[in-house]
N, C-alpha and C. Protein backbone atom coordinates (compact mmCIF):
# COMPACT_ATOMS: atom_id res chain seq x y z
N UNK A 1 0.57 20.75 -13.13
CA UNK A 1 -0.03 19.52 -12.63
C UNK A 1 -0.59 18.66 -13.75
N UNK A 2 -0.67 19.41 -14.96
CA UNK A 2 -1.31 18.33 -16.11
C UNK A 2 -0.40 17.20 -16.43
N UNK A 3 0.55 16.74 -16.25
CA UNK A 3 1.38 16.06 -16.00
C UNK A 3 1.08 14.86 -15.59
N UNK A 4 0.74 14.68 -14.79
CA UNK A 4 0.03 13.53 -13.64
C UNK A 4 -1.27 13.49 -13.66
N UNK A 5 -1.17 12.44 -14.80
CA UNK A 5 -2.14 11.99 -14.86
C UNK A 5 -2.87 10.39 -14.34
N UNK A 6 -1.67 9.42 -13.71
CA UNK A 6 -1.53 8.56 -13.55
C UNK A 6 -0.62 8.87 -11.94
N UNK A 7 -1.53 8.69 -11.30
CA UNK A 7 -0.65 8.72 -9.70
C UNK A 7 -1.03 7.05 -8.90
N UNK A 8 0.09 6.71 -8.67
CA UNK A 8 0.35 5.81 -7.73
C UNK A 8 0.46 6.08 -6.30
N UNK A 9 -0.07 5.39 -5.34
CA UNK A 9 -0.13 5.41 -3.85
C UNK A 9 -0.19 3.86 -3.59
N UNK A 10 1.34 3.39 -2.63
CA UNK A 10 1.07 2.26 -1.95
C UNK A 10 0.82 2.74 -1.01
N UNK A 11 -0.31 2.01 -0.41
CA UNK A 11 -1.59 1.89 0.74
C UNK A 11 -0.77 0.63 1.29
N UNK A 12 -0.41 1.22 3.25
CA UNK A 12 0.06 0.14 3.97
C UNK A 12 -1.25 0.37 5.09
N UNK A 13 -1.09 -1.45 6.02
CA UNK A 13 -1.84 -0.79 7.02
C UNK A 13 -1.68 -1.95 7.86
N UNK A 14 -2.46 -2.04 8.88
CA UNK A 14 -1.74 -2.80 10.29
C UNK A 14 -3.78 -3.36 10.41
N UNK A 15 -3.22 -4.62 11.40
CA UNK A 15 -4.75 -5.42 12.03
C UNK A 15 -5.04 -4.33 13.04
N UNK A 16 -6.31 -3.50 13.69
CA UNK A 16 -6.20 -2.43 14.24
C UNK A 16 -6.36 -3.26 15.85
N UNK A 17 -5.34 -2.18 16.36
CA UNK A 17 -5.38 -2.17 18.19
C UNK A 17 -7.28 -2.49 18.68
N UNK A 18 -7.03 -2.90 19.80
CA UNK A 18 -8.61 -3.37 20.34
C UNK A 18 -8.70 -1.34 21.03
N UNK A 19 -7.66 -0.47 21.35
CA UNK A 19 -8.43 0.50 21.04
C UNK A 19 -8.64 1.46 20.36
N UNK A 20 -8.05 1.33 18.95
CA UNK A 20 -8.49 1.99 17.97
C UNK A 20 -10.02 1.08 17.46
N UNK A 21 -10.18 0.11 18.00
CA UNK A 21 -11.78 -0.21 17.48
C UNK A 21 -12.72 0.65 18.74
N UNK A 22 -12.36 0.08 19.76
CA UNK A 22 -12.95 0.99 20.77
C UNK A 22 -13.31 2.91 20.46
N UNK A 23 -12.55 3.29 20.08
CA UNK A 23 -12.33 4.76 19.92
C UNK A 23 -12.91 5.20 18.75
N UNK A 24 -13.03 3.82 17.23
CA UNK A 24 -13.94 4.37 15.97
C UNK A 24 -12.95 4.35 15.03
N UNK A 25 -11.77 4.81 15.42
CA UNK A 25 -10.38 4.84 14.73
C UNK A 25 -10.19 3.50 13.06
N UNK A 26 -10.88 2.20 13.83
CA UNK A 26 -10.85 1.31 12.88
C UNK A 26 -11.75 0.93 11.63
N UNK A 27 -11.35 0.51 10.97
CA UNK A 27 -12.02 0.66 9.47
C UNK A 27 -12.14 -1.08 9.32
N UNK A 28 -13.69 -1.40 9.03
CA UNK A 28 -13.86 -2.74 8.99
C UNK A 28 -13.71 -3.39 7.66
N UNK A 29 -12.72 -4.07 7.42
CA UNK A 29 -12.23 -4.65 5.77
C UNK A 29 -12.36 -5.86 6.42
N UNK A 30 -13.76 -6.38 5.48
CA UNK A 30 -13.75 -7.84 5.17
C UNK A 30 -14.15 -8.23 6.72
N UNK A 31 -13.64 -9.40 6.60
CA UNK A 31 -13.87 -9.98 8.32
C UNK A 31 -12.94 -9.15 9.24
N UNK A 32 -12.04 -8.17 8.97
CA UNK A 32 -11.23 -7.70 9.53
C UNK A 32 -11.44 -6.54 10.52
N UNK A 33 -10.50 -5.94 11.47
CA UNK A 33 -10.77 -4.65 11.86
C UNK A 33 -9.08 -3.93 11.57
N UNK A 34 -8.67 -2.99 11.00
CA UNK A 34 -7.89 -2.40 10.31
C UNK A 34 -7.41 -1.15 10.36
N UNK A 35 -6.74 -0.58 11.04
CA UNK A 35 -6.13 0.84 10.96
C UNK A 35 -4.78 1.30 10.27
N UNK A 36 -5.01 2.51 9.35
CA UNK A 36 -3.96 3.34 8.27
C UNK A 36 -2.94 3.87 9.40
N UNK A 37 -1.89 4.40 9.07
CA UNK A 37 -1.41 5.74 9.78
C UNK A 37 -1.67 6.68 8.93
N UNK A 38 -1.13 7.64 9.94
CA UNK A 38 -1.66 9.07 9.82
C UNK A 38 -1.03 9.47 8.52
N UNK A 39 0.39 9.20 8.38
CA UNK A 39 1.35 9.12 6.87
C UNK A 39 0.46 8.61 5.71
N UNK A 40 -0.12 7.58 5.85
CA UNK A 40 -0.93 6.55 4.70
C UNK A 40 -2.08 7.72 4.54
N UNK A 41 -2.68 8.16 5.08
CA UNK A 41 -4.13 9.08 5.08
C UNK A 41 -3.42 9.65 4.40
N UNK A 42 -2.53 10.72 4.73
CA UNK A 42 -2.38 12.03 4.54
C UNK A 42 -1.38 11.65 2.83
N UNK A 43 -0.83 10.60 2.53
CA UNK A 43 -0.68 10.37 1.04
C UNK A 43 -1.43 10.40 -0.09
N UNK A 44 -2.92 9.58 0.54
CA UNK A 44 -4.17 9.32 -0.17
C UNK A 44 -4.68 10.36 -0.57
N UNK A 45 -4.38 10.94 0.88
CA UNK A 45 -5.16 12.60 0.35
C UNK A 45 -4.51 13.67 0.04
N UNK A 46 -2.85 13.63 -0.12
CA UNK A 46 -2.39 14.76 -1.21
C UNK A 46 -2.44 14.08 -2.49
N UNK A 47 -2.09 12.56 -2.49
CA UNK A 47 -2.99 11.89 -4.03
C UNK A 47 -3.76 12.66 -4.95
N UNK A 48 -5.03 12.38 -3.64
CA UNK A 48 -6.25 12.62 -4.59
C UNK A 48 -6.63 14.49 -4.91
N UNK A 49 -5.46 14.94 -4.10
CA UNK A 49 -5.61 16.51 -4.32
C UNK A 49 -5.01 16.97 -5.67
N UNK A 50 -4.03 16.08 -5.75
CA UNK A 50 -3.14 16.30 -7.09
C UNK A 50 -3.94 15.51 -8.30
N UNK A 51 -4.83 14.43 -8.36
CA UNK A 51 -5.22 13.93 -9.26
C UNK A 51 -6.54 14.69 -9.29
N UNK A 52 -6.87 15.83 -8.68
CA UNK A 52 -7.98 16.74 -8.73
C UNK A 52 -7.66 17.54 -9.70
N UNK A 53 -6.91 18.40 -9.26
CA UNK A 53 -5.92 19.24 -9.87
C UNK A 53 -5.54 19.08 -11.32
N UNK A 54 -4.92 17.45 -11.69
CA UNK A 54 -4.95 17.54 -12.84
C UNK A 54 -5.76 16.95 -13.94
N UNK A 55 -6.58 16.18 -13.50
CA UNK A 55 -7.81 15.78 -14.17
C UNK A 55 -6.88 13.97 -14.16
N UNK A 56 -6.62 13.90 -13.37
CA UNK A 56 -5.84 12.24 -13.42
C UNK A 56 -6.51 11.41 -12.41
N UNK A 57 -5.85 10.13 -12.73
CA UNK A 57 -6.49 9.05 -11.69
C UNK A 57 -5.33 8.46 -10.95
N UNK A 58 -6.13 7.61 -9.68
CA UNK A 58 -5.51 7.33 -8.30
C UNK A 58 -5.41 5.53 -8.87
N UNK A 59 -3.79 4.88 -8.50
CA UNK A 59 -4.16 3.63 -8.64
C UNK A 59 -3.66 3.37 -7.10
N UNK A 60 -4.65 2.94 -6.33
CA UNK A 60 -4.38 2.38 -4.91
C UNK A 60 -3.62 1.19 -4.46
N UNK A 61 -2.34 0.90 -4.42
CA UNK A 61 -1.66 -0.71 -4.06
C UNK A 61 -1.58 -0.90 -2.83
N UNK A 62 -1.86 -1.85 -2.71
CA UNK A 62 -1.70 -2.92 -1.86
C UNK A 62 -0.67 -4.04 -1.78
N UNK A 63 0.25 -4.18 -1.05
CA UNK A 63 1.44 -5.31 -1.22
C UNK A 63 1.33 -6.34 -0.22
N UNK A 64 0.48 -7.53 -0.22
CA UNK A 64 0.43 -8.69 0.87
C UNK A 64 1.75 -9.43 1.26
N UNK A 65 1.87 -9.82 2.09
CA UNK A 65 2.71 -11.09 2.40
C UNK A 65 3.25 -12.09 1.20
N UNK A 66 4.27 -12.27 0.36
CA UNK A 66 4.29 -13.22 -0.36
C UNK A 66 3.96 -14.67 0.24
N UNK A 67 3.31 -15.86 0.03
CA UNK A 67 3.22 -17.79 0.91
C UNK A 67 4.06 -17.98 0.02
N UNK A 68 4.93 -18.74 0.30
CA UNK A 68 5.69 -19.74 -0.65
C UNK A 68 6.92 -20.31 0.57
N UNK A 69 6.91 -21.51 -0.02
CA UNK A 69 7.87 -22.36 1.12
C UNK A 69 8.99 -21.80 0.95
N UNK A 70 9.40 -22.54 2.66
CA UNK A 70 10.97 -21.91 2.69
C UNK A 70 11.73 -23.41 3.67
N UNK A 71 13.23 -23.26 3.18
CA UNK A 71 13.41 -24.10 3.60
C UNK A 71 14.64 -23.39 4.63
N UNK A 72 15.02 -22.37 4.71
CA UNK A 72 16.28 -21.85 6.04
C UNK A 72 16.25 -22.12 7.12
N UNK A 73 14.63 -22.46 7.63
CA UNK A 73 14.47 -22.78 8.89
C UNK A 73 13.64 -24.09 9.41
N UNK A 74 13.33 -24.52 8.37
CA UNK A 74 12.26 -25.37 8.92
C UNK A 74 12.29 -27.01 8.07
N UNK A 75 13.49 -26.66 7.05
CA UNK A 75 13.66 -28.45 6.44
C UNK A 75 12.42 -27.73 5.09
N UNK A 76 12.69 -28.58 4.15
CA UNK A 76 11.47 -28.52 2.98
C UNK A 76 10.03 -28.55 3.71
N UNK A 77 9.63 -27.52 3.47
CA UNK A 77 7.79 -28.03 4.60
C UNK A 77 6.99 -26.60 3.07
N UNK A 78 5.82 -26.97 2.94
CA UNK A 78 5.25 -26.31 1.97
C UNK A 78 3.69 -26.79 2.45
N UNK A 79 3.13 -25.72 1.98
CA UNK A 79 1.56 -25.60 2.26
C UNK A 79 0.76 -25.98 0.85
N UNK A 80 -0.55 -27.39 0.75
CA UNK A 80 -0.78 -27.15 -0.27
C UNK A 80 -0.99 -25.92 -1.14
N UNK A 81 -1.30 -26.01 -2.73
CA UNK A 81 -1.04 -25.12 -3.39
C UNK A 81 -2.76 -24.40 -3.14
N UNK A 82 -3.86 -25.38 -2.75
CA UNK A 82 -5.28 -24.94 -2.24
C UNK A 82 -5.27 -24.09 -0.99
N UNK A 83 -4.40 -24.05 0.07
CA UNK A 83 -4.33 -23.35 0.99
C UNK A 83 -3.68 -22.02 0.85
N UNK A 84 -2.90 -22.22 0.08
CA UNK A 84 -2.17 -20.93 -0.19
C UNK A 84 -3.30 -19.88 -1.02
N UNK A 85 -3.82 -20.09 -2.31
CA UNK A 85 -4.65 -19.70 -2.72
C UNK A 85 -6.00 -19.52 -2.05
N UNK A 86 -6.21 -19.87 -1.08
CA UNK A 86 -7.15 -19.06 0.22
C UNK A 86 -6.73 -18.09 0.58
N UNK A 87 -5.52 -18.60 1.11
CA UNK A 87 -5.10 -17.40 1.55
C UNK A 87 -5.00 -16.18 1.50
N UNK A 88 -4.38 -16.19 -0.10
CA UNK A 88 -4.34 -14.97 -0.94
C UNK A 88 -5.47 -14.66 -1.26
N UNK A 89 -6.51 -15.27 -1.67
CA UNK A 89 -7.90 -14.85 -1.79
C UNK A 89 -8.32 -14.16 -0.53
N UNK A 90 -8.23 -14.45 0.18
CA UNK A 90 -8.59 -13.82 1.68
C UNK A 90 -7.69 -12.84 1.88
N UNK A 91 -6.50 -12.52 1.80
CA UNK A 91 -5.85 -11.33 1.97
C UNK A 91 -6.05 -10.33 1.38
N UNK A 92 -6.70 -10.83 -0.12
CA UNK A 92 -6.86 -9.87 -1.35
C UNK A 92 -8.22 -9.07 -1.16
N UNK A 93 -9.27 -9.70 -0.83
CA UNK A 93 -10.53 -9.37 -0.26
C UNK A 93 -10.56 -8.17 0.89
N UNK A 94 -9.61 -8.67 2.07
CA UNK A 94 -9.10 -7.71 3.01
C UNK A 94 -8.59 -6.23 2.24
N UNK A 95 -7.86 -6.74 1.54
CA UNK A 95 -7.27 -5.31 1.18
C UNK A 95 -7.92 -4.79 0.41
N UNK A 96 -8.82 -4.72 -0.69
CA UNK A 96 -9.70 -4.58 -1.62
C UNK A 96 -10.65 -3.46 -0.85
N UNK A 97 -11.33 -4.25 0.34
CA UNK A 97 -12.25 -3.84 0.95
C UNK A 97 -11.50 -2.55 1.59
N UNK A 98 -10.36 -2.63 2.37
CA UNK A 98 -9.57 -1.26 3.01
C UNK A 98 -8.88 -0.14 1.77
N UNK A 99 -8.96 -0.47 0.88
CA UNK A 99 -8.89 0.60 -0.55
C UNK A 99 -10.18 0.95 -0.83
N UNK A 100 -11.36 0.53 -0.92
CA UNK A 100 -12.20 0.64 -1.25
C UNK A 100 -12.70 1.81 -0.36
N UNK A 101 -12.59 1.26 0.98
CA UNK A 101 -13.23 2.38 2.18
C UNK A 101 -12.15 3.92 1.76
N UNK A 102 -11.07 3.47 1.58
CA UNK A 102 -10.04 5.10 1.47
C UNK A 102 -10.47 5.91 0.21
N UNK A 103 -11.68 4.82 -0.93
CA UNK A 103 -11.61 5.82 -1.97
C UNK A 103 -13.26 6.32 -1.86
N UNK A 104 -13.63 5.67 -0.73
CA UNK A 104 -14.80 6.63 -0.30
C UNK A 104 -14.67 7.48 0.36
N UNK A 105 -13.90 7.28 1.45
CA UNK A 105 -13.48 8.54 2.16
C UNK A 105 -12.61 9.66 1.87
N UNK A 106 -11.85 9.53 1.21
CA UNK A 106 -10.81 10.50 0.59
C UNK A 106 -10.60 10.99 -0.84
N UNK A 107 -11.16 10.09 -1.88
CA UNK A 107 -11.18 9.80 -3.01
C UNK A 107 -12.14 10.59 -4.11
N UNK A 108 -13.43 11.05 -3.17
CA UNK A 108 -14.48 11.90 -4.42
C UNK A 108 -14.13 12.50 -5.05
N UNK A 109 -14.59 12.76 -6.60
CA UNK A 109 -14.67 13.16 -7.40
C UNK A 109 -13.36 13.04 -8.52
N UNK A 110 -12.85 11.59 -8.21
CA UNK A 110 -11.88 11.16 -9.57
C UNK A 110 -12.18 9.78 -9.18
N UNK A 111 -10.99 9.18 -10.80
CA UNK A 111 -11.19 7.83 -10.78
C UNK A 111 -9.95 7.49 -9.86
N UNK A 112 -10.29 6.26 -9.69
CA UNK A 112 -9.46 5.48 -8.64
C UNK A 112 -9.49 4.19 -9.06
N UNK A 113 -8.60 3.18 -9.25
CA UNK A 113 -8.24 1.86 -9.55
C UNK A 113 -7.77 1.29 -8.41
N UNK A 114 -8.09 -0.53 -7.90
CA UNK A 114 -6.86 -0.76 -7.32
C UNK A 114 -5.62 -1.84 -7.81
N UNK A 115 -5.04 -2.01 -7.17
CA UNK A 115 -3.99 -3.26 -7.46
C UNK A 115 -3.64 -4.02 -6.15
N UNK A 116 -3.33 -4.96 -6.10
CA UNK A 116 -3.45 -5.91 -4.66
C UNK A 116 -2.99 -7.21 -5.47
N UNK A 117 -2.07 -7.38 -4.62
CA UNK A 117 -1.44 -9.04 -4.81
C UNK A 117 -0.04 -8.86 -3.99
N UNK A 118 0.15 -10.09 -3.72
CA UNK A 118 1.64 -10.84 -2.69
C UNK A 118 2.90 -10.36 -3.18
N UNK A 119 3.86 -10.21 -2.98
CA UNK A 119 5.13 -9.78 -3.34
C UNK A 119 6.19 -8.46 -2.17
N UNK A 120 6.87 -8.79 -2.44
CA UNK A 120 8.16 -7.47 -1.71
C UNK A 120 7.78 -6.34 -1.85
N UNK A 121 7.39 -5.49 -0.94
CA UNK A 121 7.20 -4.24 -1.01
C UNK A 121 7.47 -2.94 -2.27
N UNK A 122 8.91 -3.13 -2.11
CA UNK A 122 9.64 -2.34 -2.68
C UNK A 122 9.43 -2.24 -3.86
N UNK A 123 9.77 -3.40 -4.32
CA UNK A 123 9.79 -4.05 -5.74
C UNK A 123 8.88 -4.07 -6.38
N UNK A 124 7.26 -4.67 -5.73
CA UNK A 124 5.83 -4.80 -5.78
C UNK A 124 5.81 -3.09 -6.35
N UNK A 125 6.00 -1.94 -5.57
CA UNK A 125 5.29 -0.63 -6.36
C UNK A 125 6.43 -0.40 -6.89
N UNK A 126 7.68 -0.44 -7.38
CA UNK A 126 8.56 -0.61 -8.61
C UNK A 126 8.21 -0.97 -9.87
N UNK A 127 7.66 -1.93 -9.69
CA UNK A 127 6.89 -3.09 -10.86
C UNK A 127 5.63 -2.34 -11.15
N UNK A 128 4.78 -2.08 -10.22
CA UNK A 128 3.35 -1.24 -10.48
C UNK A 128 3.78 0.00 -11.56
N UNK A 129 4.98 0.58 -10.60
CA UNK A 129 4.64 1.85 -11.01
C UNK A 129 5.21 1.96 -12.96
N UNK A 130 6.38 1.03 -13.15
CA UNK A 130 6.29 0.43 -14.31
C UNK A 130 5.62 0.04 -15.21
N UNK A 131 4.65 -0.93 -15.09
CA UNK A 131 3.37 -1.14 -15.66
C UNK A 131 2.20 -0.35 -16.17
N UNK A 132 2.06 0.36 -14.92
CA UNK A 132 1.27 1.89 -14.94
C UNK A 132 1.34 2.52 -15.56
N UNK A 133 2.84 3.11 -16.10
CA UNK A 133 3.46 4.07 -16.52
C UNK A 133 2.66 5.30 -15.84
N UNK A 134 3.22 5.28 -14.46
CA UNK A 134 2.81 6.32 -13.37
C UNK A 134 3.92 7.72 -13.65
N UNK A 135 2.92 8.56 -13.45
CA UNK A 135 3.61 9.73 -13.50
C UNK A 135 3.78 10.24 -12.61
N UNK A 136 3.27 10.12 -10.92
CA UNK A 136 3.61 10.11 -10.00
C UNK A 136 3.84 9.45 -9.09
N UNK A 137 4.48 9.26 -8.02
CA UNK A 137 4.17 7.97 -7.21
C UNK A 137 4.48 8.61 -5.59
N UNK A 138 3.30 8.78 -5.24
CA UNK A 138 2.54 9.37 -3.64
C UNK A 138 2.40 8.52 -2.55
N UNK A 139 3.94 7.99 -1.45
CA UNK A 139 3.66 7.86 -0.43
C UNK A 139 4.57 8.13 0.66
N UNK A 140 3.70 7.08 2.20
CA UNK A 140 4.24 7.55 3.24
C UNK A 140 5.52 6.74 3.39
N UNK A 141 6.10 7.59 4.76
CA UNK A 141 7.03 7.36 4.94
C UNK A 141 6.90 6.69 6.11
N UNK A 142 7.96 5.88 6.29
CA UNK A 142 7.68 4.80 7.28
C UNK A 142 7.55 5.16 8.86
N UNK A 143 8.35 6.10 9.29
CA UNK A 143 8.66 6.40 10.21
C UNK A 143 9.42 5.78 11.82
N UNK A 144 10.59 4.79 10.85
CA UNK A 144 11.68 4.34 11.60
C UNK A 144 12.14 4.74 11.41
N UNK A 145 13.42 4.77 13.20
CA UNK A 145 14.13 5.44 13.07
C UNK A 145 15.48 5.52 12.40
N UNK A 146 16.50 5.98 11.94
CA UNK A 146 17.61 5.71 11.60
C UNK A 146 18.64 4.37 11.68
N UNK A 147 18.49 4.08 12.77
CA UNK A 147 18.85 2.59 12.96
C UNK A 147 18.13 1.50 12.85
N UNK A 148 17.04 1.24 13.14
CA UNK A 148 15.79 0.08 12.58
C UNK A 148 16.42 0.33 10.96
N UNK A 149 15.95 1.70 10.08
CA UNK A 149 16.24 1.51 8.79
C UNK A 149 17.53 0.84 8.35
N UNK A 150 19.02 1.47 9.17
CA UNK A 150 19.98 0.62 8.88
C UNK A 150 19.69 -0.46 8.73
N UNK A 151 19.09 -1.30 9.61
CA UNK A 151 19.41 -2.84 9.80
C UNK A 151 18.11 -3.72 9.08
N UNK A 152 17.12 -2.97 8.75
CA UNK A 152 16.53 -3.64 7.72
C UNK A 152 15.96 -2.75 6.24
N UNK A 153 16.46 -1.91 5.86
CA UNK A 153 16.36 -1.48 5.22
C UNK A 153 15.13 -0.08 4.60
N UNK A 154 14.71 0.58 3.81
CA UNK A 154 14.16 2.01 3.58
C UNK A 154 13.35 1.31 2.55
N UNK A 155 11.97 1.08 2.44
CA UNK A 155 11.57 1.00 1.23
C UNK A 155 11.25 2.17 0.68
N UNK A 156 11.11 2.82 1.17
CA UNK A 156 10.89 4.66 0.81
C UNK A 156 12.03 4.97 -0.26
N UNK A 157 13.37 4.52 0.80
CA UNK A 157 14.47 4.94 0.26
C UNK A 157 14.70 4.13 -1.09
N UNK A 158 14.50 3.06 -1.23
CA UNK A 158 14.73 2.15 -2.67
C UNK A 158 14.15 2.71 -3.67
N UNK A 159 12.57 3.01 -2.89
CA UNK A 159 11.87 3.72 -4.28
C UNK A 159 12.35 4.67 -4.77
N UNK A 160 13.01 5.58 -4.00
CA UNK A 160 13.22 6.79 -4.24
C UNK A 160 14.13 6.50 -5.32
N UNK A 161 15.23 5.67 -5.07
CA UNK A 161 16.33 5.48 -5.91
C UNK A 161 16.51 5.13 -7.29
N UNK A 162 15.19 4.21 -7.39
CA UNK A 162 14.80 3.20 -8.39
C UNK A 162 13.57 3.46 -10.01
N UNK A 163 12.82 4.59 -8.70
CA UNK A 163 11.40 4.83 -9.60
C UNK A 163 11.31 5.52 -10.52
N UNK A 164 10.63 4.99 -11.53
CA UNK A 164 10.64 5.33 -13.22
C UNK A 164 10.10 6.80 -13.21
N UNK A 165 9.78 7.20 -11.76
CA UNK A 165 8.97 9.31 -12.04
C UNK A 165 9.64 9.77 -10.68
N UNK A 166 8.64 10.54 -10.85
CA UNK A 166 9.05 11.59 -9.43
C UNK A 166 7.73 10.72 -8.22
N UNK A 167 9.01 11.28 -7.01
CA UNK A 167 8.23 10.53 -5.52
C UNK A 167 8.15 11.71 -4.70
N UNK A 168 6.74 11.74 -4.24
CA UNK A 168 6.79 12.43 -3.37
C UNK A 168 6.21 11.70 -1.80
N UNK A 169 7.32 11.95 -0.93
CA UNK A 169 6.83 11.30 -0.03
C UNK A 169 6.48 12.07 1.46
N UNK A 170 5.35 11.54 2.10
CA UNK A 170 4.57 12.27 2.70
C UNK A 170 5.40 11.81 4.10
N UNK A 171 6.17 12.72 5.01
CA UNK A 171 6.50 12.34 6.38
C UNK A 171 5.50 12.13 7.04
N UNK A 172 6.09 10.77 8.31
CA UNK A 172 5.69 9.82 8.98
C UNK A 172 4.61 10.67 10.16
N UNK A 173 5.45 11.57 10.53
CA UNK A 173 4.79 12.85 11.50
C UNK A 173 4.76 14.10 10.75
């Protein structure tokens, strides 16, 4: 395990159901209410078991929505460049705050970094894990089924294909 010393985890997560707030289930980021899956937990926390283990640290990503105009559907239409940058400020805050809560809850007793900004999934912890020079890279799996993945694609699977270390990825169930 001395090896990994540098572990990567992209952190996904959804606006939470009105009853996962009801039930406690939800985690309050920012103005938000927010729920992980069970895959995303259970990454964080063979993460942080392995960055126990080897005396390494956790970098937590986050991949937002890229804003930027498009014209396929809608004619040239673009959002000032002040609105957009709210935006992202506000998305970034959101997610900040829902990494923040996972490295209190799951995270004691190592370091933990995050990363958060707009871009393609795939590519977004491609690029991280590059930068990083990650020696591991710890996540879930999506848990579509075979055909959803056909028709829009595996980011699991890209990483797998693509990434500069070893992936270990945590099934969906």
């Amino acid at each position: 395990m001395e090896n990994f010393q540098k572990i990567l985890v992209p952190v996904d997560f959804e606006p939470a159901s009105d009853e996962a707030v009801e039930q406690g289930r939800a985690v309050k980021a920012g103005e938000h209410f927010i729920e992980f899956s069970a895959a995303s937990l259970r990454a964080v926390a063979t993460a942080a078991s392995v960055a126990r283990g080897s005396k390494g640290k956790l970098v937590l990503l986050h991949v937002t929505p890229p804003l930027h105009s498009t014209t396929m559907y809608t004619g040239p239409v673009s959002l000032p460049v002040g609105i957009i940058d709210e935006i992202e400020g506000k998305a970034k805050a959101t997610s900040l705050a829902a990494l923040q809560h996972l490295k209190s809850a799951v995270c004691s007793g190592i370091t933990v970094e995050f990363a958060v900004g707009p871009g393609q999934p795939a590519q977004a912890v491609l690029d991280e894990a590059e930068r990083l020079g990650a020696d591991l890279l710890v996540m879930a799996a999506s848990g579509r089924s075979r055909v959803a993945r056909f028709f829009v694609g595996s980011t699991a699977d890209r990483i797998i294909r693509e990434s500069p270390c070893p992936v270990l990825v945590i099934p969906a169930k």
